[in-house]
C-alpha atoms as a PDB file:
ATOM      1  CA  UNK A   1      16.260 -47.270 -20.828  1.00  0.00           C
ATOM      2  CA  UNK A   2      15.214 -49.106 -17.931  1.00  0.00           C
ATOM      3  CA  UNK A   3      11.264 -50.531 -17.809  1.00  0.00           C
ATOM      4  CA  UNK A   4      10.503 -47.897 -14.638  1.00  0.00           C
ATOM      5  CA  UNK A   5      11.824 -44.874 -16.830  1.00  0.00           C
ATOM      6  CA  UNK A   6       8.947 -42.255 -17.036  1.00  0.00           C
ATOM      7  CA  UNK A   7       8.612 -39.977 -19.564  1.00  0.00           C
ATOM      8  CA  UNK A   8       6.994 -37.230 -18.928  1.00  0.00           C
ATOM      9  CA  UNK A   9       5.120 -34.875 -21.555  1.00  0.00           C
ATOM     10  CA  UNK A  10       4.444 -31.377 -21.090  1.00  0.00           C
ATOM     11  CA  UNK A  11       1.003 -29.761 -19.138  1.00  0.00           C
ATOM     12  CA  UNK A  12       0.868 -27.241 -21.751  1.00  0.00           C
ATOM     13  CA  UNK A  13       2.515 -28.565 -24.258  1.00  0.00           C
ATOM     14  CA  UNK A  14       1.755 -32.131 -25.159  1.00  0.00           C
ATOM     15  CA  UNK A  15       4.706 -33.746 -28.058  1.00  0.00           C
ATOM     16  CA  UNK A  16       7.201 -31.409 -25.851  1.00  0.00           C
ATOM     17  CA  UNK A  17       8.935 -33.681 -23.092  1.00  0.00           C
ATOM     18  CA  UNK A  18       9.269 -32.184 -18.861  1.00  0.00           C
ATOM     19  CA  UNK A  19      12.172 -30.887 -18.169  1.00  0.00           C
ATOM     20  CA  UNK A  20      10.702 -30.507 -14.579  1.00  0.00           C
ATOM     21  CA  UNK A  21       8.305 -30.533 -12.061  1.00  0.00           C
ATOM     22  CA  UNK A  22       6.453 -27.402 -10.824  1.00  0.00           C
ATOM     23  CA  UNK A  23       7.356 -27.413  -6.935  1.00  0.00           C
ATOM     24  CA  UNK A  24       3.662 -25.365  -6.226  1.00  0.00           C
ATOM     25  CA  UNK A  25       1.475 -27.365  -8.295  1.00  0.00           C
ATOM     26  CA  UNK A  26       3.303 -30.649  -8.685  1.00  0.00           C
ATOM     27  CA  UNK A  27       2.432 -30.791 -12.704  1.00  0.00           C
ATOM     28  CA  UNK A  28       5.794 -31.284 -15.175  1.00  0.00           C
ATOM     29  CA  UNK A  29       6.266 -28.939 -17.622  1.00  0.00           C
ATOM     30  CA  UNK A  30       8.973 -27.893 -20.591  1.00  0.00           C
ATOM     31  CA  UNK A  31      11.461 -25.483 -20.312  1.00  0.00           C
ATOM     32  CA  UNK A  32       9.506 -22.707 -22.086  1.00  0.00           C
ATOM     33  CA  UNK A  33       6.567 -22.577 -19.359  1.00  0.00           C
ATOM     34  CA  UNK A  34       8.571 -22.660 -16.354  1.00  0.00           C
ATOM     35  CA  UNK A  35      10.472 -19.427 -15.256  1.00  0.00           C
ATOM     36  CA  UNK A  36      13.079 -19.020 -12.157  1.00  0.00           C
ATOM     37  CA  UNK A  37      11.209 -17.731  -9.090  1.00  0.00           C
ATOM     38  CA  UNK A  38      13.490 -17.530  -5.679  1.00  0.00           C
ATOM     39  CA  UNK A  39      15.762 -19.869  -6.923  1.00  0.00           C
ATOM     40  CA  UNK A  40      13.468 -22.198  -8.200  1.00  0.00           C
ATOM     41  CA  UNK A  41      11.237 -23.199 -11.421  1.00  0.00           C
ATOM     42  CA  UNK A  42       7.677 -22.278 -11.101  1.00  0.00           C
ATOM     43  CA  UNK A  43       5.047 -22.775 -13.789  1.00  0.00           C
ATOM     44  CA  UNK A  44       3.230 -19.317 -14.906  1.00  0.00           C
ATOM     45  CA  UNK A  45       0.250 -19.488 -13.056  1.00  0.00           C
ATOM     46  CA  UNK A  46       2.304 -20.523  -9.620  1.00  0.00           C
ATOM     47  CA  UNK A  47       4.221 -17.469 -10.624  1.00  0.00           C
ATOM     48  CA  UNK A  48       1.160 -15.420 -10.932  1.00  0.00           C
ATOM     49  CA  UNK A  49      -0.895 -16.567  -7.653  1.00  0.00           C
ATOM     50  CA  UNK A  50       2.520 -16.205  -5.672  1.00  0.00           C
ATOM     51  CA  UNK A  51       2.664 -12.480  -7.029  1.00  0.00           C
ATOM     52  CA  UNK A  52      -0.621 -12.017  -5.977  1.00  0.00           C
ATOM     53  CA  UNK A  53       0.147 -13.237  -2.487  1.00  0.00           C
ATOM     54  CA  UNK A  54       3.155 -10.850  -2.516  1.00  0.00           C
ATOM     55  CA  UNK A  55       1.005  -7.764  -3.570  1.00  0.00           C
ATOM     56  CA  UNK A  56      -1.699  -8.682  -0.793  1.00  0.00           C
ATOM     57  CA  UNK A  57       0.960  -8.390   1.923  1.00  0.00           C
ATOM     58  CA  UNK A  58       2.104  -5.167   0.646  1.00  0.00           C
ATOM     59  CA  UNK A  59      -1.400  -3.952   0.592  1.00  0.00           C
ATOM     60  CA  UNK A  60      -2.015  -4.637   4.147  1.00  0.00           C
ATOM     61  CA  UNK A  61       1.164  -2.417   4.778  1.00  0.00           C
ATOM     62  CA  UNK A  62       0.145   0.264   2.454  1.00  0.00           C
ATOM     63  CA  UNK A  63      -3.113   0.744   4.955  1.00  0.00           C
ATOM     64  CA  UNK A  64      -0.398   1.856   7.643  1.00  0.00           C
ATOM     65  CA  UNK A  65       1.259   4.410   5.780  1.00  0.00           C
ATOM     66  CA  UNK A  66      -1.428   7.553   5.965  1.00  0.00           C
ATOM     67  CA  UNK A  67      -1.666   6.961   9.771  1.00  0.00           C
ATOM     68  CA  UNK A  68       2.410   6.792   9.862  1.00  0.00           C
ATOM     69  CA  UNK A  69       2.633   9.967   7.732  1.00  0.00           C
ATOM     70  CA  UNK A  70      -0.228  11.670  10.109  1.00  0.00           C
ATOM     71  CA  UNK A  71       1.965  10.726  12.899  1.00  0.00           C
ATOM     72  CA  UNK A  72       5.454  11.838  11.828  1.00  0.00           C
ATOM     73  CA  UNK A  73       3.435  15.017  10.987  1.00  0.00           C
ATOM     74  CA  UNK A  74       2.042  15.863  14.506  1.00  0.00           C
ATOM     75  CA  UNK A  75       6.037  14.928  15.971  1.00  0.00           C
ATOM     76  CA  UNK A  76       7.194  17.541  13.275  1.00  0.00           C
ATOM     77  CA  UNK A  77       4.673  20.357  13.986  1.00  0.00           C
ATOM     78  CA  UNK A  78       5.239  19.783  17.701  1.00  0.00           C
ATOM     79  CA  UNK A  79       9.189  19.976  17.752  1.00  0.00           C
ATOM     80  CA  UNK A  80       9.311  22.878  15.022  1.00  0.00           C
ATOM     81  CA  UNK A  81       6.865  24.918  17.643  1.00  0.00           C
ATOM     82  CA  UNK A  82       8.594  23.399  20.684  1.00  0.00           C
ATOM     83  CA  UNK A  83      12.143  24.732  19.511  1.00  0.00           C
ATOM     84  CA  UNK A  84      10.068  27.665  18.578  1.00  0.00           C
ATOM     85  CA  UNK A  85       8.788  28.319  21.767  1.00  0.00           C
ATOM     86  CA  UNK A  86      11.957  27.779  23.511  1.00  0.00           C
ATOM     87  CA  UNK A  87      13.407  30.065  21.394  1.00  0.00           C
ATOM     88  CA  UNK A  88      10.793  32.460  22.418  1.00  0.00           C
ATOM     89  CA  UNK A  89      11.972  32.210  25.751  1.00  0.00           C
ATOM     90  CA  UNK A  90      15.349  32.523  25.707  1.00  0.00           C
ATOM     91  CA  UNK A  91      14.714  35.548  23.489  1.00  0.00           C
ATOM     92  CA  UNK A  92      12.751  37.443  25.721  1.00  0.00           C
ATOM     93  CA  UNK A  93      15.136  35.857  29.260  1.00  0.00           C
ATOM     94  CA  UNK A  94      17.778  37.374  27.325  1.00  0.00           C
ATOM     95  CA  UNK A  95      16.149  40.907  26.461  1.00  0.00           C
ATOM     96  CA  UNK A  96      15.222  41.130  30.224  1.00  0.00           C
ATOM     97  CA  UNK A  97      18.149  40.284  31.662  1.00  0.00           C
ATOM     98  CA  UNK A  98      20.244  43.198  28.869  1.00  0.00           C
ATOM     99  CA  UNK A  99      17.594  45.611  30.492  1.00  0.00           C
ATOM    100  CA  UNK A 100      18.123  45.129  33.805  1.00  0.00           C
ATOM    101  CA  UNK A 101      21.990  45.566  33.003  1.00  0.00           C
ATOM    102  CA  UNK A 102      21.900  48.767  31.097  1.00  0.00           C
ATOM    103  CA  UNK A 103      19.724  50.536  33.907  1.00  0.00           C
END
């Protein structure tokens, strides 16, 4: 090996050698402590704080939801009493109009 060969030991794991580099954190770690992540190897506790990042973002768009729900309710009760009330009309336009024929 050449003099500027590194060798690089484990953060976890001291005897084990790197087999790479954490791309979050920057530390080198063995195989067993690094886990595919988006296409890339990320050490645990990367892994964990980008999950955590993740589950804040859905959070913030779980807040939404009741007011969304609220609001797709209102649109529903107004078109089911809308079509109702049009039906209303036509019903009775209709009756009318068979009385006035019959007399």
């Amino acid at each position: 090996m050449s003099r500027f060969a590194l060798h690089h030991r484990c953060w976890n794991h001291e005897p084990r050698e790197a087999v790479c580099r954490c791309p979050e954190c920057g530390r080198s770690f063995c195989r067993e402590c690094v886990t595919e992540h988006d296409a890339r190897l990320v050490c645990a506790a990367c892994l964990e704080s980008l999950g955590r990042a993740r589950g804040v973002r859905r959070r913030n768009l779980r807040r939404f939801v009741p007011a969304a729900m609220a609001l797709g309710g209102i649109v529903l009760a107004w078109m089911i009493f809308y079509g109702a009330g049009q039906a209303a009309i036509l019903f009775t336009a209709r009756m009318e109009q068979s009385s006035w024929q019959s007399r």
